[in-house]
PDB file of N, CA and C in Angstrom:
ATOM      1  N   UNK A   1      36.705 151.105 101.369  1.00  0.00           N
ATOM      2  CA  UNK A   1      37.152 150.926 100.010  1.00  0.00           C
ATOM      3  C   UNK A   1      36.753 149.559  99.473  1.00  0.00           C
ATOM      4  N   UNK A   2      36.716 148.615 100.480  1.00  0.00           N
ATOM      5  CA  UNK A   2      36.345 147.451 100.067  1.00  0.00           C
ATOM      6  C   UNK A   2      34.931 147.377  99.515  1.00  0.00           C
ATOM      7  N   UNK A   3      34.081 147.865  99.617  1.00  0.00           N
ATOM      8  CA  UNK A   3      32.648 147.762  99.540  1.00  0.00           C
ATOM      9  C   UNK A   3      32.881 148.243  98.012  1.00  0.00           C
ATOM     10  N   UNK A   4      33.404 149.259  97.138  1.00  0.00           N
ATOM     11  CA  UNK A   4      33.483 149.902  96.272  1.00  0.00           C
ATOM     12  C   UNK A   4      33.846 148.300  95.150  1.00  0.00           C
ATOM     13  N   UNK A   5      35.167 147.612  95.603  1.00  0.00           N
ATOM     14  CA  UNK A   5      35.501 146.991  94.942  1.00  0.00           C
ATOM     15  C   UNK A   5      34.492 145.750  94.570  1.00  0.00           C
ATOM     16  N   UNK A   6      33.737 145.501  95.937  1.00  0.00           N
ATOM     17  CA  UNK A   6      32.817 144.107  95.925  1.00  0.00           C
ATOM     18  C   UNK A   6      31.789 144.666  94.367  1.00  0.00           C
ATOM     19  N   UNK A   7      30.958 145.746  94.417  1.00  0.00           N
ATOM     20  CA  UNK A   7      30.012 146.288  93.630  1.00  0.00           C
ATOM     21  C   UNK A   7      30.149 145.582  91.924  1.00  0.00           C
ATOM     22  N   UNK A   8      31.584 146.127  91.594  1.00  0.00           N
ATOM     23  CA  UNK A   8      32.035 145.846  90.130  1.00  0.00           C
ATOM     24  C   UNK A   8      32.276 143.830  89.856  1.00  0.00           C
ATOM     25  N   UNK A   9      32.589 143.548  91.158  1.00  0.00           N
ATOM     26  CA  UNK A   9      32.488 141.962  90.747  1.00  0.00           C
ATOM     27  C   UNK A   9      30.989 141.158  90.947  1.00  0.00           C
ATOM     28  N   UNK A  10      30.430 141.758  91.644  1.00  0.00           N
ATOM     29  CA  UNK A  10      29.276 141.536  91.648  1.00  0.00           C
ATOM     30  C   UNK A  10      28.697 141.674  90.249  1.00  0.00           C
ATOM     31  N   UNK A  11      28.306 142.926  89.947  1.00  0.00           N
ATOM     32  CA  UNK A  11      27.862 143.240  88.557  1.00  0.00           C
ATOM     33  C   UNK A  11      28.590 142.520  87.485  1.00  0.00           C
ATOM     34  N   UNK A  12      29.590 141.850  87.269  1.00  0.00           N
ATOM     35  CA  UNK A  12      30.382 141.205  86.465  1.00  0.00           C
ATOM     36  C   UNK A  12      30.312 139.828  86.326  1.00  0.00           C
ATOM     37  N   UNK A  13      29.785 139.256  87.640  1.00  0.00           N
ATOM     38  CA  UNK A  13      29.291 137.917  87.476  1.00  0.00           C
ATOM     39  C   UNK A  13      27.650 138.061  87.291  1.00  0.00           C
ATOM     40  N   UNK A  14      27.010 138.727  87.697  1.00  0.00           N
ATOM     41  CA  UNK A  14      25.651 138.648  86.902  1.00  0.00           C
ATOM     42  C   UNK A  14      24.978 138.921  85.224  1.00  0.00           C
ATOM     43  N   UNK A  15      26.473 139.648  84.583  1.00  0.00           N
ATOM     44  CA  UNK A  15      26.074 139.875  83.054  1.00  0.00           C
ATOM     45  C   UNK A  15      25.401 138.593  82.323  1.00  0.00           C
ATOM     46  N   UNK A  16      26.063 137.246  82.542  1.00  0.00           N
ATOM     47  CA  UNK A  16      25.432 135.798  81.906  1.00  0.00           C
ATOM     48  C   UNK A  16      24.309 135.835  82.560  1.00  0.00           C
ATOM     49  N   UNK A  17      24.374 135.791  83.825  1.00  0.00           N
ATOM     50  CA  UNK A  17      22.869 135.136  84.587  1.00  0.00           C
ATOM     51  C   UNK A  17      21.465 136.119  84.387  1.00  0.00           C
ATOM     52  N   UNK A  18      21.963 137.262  84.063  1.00  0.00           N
ATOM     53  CA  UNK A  18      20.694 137.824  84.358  1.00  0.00           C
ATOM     54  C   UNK A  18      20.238 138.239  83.243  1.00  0.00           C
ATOM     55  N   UNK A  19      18.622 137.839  82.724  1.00  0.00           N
ATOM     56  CA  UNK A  19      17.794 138.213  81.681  1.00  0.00           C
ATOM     57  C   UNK A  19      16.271 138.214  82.334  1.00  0.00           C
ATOM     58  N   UNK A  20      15.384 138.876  81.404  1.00  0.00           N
ATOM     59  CA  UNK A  20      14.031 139.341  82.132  1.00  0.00           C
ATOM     60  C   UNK A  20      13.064 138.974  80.401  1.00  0.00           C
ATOM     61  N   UNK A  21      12.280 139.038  80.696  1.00  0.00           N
ATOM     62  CA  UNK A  21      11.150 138.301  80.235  1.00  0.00           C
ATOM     63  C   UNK A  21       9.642 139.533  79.826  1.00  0.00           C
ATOM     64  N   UNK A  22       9.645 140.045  79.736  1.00  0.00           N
ATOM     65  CA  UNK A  22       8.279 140.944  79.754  1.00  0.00           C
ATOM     66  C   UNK A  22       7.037 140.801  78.520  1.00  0.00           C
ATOM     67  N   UNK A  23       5.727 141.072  79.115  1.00  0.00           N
ATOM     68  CA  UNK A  23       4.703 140.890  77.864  1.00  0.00           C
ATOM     69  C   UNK A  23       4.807 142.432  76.510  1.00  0.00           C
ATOM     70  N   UNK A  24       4.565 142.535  75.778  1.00  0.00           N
ATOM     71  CA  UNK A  24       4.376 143.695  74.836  1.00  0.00           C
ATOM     72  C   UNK A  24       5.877 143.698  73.846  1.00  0.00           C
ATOM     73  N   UNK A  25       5.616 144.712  72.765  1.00  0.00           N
ATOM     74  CA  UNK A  25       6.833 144.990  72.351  1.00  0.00           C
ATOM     75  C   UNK A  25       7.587 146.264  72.771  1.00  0.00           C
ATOM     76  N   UNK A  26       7.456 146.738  73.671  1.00  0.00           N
ATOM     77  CA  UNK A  26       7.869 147.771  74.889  1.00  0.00           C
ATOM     78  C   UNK A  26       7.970 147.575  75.954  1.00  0.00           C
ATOM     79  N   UNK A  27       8.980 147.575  76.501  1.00  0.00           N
ATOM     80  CA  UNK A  27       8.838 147.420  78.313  1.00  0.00           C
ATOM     81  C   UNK A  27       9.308 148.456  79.133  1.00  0.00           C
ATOM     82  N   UNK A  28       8.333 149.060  79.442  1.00  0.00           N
ATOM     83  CA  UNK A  28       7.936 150.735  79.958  1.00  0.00           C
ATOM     84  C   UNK A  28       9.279 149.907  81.141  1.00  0.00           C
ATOM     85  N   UNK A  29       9.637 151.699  80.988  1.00  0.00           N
ATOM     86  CA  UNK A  29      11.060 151.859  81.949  1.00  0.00           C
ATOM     87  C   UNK A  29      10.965 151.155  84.128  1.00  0.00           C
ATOM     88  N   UNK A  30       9.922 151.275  84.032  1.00  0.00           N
ATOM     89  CA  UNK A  30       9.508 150.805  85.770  1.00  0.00           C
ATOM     90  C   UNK A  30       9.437 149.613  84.978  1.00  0.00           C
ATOM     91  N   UNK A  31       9.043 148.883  84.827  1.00  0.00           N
ATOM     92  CA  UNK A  31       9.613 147.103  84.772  1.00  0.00           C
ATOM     93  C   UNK A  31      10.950 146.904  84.745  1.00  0.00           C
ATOM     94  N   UNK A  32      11.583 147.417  83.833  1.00  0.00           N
ATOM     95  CA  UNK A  32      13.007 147.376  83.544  1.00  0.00           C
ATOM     96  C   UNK A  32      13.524 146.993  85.243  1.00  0.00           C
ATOM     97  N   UNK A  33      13.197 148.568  85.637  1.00  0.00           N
ATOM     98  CA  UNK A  33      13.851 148.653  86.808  1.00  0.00           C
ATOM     99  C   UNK A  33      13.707 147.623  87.822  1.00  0.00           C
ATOM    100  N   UNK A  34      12.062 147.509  87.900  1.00  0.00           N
ATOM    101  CA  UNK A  34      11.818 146.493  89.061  1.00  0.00           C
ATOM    102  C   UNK A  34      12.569 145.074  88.581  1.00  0.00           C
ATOM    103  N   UNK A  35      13.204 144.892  87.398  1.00  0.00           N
ATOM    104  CA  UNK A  35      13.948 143.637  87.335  1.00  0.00           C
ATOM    105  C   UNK A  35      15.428 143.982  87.474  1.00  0.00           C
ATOM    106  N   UNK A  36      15.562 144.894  87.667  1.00  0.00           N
ATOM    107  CA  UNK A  36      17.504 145.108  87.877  1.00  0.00           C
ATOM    108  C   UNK A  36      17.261 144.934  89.104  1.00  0.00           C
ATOM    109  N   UNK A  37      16.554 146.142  90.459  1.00  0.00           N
ATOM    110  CA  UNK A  37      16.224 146.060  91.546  1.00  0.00           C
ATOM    111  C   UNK A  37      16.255 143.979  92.027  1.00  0.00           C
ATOM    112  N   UNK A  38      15.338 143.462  91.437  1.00  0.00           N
ATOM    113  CA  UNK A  38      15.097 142.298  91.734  1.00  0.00           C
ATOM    114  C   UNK A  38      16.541 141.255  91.567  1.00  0.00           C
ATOM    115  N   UNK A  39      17.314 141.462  90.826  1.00  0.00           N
ATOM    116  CA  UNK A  39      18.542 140.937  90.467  1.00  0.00           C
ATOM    117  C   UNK A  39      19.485 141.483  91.474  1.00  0.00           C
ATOM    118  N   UNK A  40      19.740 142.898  91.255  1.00  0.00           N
ATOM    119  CA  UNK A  40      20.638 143.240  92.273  1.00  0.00           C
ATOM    120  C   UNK A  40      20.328 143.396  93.960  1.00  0.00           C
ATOM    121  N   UNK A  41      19.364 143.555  94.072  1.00  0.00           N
ATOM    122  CA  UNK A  41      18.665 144.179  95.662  1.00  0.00           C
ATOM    123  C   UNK A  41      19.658 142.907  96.870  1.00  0.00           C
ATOM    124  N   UNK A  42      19.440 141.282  96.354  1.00  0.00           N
ATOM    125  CA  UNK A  42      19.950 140.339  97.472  1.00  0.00           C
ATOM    126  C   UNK A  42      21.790 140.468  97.498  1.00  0.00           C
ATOM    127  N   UNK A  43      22.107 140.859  95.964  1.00  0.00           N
ATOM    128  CA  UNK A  43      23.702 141.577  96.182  1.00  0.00           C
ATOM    129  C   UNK A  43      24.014 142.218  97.106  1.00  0.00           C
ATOM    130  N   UNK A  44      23.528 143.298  96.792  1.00  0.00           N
ATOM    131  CA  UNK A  44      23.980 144.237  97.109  1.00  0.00           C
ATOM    132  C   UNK A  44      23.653 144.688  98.877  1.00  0.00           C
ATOM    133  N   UNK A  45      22.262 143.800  99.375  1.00  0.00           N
ATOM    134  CA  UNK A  45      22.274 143.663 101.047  1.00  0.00           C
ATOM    135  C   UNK A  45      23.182 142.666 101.781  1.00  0.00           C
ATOM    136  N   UNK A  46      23.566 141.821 100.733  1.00  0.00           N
ATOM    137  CA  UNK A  46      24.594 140.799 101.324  1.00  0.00           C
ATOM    138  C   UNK A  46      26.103 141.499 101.422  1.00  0.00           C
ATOM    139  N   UNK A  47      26.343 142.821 100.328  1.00  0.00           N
ATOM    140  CA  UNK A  47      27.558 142.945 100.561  1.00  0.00           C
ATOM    141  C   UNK A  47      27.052 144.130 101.520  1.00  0.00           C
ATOM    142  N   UNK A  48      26.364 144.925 102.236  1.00  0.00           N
ATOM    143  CA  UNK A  48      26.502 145.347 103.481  1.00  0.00           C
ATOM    144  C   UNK A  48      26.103 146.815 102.564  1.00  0.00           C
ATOM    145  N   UNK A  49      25.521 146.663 101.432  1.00  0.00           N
ATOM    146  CA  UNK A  49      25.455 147.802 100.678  1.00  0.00           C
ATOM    147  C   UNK A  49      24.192 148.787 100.593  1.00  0.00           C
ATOM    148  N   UNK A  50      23.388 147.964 101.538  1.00  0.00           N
ATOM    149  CA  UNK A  50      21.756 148.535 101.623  1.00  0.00           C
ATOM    150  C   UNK A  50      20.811 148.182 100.412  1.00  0.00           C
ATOM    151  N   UNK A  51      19.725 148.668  99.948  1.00  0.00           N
ATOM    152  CA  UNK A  51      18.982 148.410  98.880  1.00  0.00           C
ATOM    153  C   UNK A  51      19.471 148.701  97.637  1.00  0.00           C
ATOM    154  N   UNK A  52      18.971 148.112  96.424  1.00  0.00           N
ATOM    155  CA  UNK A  52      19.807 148.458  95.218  1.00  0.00           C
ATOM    156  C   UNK A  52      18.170 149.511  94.715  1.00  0.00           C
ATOM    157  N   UNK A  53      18.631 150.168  94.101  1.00  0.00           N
ATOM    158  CA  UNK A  53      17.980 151.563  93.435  1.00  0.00           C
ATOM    159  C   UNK A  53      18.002 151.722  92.156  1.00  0.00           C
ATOM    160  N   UNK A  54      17.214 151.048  90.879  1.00  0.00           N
ATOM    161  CA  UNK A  54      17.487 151.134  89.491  1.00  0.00           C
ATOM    162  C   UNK A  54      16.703 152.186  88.873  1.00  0.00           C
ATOM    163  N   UNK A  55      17.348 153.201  88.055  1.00  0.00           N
ATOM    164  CA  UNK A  55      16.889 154.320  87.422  1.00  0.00           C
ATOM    165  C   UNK A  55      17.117 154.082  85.942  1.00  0.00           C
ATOM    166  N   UNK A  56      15.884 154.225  85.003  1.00  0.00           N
ATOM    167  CA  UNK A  56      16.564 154.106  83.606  1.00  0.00           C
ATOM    168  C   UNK A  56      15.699 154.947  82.643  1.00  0.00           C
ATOM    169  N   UNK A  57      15.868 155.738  81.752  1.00  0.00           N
ATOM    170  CA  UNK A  57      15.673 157.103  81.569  1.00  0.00           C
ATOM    171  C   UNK A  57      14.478 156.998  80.659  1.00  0.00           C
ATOM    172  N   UNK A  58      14.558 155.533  79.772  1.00  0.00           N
ATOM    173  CA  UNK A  58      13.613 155.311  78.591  1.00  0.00           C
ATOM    174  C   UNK A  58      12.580 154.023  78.701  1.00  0.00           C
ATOM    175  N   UNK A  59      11.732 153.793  77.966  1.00  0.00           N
ATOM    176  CA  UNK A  59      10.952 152.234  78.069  1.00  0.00           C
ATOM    177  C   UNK A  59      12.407 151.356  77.052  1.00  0.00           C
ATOM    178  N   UNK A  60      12.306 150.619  77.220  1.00  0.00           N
ATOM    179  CA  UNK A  60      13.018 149.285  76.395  1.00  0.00           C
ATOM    180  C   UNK A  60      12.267 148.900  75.016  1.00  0.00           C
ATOM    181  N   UNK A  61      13.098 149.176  73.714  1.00  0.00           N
ATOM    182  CA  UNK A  61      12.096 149.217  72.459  1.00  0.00           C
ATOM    183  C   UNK A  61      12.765 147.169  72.369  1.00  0.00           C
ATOM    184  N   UNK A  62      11.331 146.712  71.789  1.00  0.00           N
ATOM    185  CA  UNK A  62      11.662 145.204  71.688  1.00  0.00           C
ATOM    186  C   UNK A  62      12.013 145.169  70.572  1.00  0.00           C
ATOM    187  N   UNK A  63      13.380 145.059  70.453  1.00  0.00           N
ATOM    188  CA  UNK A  63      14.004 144.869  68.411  1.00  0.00           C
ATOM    189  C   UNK A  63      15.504 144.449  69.376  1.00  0.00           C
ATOM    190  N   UNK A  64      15.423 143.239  68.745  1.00  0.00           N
ATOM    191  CA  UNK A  64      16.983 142.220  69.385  1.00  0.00           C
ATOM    192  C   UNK A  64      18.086 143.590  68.656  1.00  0.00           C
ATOM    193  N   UNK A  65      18.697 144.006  69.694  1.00  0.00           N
ATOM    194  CA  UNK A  65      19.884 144.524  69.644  1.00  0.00           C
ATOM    195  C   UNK A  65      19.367 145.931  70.356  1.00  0.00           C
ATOM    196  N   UNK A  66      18.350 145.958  70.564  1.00  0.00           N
ATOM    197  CA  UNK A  66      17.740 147.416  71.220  1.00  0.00           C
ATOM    198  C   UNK A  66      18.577 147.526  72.318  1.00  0.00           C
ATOM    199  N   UNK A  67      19.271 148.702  72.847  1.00  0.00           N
ATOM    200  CA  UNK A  67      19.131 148.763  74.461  1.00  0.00           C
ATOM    201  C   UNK A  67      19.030 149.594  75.361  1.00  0.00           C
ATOM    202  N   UNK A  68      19.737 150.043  76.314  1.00  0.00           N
ATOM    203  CA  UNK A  68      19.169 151.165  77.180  1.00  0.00           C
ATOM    204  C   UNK A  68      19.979 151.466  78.099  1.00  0.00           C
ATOM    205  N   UNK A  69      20.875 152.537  78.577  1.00  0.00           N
ATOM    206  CA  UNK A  69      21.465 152.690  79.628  1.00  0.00           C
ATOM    207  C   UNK A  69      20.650 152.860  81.039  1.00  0.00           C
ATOM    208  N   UNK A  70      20.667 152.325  82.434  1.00  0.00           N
ATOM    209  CA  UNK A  70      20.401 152.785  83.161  1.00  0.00           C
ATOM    210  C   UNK A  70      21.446 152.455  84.276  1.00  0.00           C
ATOM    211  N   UNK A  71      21.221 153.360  85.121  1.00  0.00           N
ATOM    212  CA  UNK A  71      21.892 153.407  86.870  1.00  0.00           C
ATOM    213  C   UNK A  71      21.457 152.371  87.821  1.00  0.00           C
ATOM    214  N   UNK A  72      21.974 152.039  88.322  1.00  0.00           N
ATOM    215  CA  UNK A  72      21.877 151.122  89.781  1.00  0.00           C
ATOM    216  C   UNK A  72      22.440 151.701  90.924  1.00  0.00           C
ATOM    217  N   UNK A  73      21.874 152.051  91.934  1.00  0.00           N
ATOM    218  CA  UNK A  73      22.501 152.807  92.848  1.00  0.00           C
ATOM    219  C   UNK A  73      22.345 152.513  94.393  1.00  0.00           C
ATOM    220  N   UNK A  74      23.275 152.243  95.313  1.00  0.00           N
ATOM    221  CA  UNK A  74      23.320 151.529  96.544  1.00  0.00           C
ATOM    222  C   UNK A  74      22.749 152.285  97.310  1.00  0.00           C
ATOM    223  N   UNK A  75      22.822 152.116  99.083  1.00  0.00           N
ATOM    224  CA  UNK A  75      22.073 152.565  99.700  1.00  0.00           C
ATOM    225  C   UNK A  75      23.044 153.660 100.296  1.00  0.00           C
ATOM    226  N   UNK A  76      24.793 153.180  99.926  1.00  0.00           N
ATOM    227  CA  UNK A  76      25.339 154.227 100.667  1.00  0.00           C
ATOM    228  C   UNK A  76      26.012 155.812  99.633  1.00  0.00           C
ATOM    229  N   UNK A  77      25.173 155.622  98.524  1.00  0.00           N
ATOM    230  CA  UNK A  77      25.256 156.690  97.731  1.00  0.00           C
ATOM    231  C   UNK A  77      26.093 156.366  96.283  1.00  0.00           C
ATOM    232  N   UNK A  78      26.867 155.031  96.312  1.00  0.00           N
ATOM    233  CA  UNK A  78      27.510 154.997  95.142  1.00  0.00           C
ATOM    234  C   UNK A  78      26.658 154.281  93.917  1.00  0.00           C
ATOM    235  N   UNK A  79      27.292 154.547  92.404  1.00  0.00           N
ATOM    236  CA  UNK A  79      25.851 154.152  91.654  1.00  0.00           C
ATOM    237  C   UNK A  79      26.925 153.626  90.221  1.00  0.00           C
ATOM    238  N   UNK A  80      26.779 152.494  89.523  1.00  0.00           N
ATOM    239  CA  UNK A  80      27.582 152.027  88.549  1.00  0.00           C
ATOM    240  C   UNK A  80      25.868 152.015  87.564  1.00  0.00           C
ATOM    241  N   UNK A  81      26.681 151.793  86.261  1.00  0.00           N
ATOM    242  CA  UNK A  81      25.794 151.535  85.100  1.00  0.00           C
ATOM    243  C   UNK A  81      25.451 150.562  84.432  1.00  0.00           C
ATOM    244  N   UNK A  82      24.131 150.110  84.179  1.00  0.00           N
ATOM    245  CA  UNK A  82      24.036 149.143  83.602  1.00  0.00           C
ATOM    246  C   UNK A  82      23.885 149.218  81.802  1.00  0.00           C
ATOM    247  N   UNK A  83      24.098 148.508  81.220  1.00  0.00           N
ATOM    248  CA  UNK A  83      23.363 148.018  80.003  1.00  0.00           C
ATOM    249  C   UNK A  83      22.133 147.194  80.146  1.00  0.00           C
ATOM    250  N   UNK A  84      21.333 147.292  79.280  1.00  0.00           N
ATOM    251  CA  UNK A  84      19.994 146.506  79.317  1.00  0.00           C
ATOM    252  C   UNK A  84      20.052 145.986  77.866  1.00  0.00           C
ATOM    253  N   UNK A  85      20.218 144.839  77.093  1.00  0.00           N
ATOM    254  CA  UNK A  85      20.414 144.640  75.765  1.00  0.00           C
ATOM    255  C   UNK A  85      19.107 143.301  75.541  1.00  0.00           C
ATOM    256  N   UNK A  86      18.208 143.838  74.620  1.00  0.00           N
ATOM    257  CA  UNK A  86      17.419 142.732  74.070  1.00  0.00           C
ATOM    258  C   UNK A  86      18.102 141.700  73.389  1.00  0.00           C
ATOM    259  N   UNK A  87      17.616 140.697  73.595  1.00  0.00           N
ATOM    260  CA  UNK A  87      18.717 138.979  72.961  1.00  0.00           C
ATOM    261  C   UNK A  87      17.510 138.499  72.037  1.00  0.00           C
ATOM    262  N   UNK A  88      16.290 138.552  72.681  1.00  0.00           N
ATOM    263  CA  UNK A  88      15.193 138.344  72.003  1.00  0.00           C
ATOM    264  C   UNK A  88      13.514 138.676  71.580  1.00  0.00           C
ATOM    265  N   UNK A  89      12.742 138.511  70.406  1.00  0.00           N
ATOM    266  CA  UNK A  89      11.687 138.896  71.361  1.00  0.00           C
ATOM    267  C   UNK A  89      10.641 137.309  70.534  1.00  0.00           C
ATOM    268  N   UNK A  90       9.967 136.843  71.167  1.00  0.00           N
ATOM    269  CA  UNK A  90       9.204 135.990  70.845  1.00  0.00           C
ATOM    270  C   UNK A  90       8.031 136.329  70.447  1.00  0.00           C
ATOM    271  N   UNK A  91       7.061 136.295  69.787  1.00  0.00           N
ATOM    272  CA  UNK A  91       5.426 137.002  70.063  1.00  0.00           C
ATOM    273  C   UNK A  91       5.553 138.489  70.978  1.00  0.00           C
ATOM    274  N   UNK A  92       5.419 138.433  71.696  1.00  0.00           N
ATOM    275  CA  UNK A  92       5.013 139.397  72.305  1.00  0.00           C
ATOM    276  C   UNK A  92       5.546 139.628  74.036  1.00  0.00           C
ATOM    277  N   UNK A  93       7.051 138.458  74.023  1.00  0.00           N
ATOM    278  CA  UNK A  93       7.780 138.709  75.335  1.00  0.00           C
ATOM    279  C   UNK A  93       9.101 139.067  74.388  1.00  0.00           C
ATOM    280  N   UNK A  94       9.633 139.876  75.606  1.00  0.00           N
ATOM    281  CA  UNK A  94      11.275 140.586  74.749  1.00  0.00           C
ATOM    282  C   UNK A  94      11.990 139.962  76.402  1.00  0.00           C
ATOM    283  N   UNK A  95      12.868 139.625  75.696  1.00  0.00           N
ATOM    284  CA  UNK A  95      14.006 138.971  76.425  1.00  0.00           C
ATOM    285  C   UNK A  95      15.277 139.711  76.596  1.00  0.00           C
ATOM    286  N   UNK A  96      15.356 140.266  77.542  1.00  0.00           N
ATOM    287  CA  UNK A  96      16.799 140.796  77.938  1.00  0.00           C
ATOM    288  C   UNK A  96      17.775 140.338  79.065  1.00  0.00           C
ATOM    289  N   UNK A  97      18.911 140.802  78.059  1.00  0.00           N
ATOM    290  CA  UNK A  97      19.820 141.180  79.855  1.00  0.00           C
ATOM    291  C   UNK A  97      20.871 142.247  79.984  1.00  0.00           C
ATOM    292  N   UNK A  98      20.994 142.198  81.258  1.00  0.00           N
ATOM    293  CA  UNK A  98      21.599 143.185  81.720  1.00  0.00           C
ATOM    294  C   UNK A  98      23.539 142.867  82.774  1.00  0.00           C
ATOM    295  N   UNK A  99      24.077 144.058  81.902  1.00  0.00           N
ATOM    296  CA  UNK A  99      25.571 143.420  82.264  1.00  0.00           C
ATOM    297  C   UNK A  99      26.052 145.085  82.817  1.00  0.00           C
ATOM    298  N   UNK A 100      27.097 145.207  83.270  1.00  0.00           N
ATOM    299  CA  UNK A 100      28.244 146.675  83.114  1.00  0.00           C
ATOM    300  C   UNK A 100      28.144 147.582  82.540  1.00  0.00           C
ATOM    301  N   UNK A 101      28.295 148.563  82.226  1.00  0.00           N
ATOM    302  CA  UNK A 101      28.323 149.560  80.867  1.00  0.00           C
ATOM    303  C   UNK A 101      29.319 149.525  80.716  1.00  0.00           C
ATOM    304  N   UNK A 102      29.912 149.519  79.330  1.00  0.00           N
ATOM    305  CA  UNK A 102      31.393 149.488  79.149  1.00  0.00           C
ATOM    306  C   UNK A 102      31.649 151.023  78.539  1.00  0.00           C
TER     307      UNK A 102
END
């Protein structure tokens, strides 16, 4: 049961810290992921949880307020949701991050 509880504080302290960076005004859905993966993956082996697994259904449209639901899912089968929310886009990098789904 404990492992269940670690997941949600984990994900709760990374909503500030974590934002991603990409070139274009689209960021096809496999980037997305490989940056949740990259954020969550050292979590989630430290809490004894196996690899982190990010699934997200759409590309990321670059327009500040755009966003995107996707899944994060551990190694021992359980899977919480993320938000993916653009903050910015500069030229031609879109700036996001990613927190909880509420």
């Amino acid at each position: 049961m404990r492992k269940f509880m670690i997941v949600p504080v984990l994900l709760g302290g990374l909503a500030l810290a974590a934002a991603g960076c990409e070139v274009g005004k689209t960021v096809d859905s496999g980037t997305v992921e490989k940056q949740i993966d990259a954020r969550f993956g050292p979590m989630y082996q430290a809490a004894g949880l196996g690899p982190a697994k990010a699934s997200c259904p759409d590309d990321l449209k670059g327009k500040v307020g755009a966003t995107l639901d996707c899944t994060v899912r551990d190694g021992k089968g359980g899977s919480r949701k993320l938000t993916v929310t653009v903050t910015s886009v500069k030229g031609s990098e879109v700036h996001f991050t990613m927190k909880p789904a509420s």
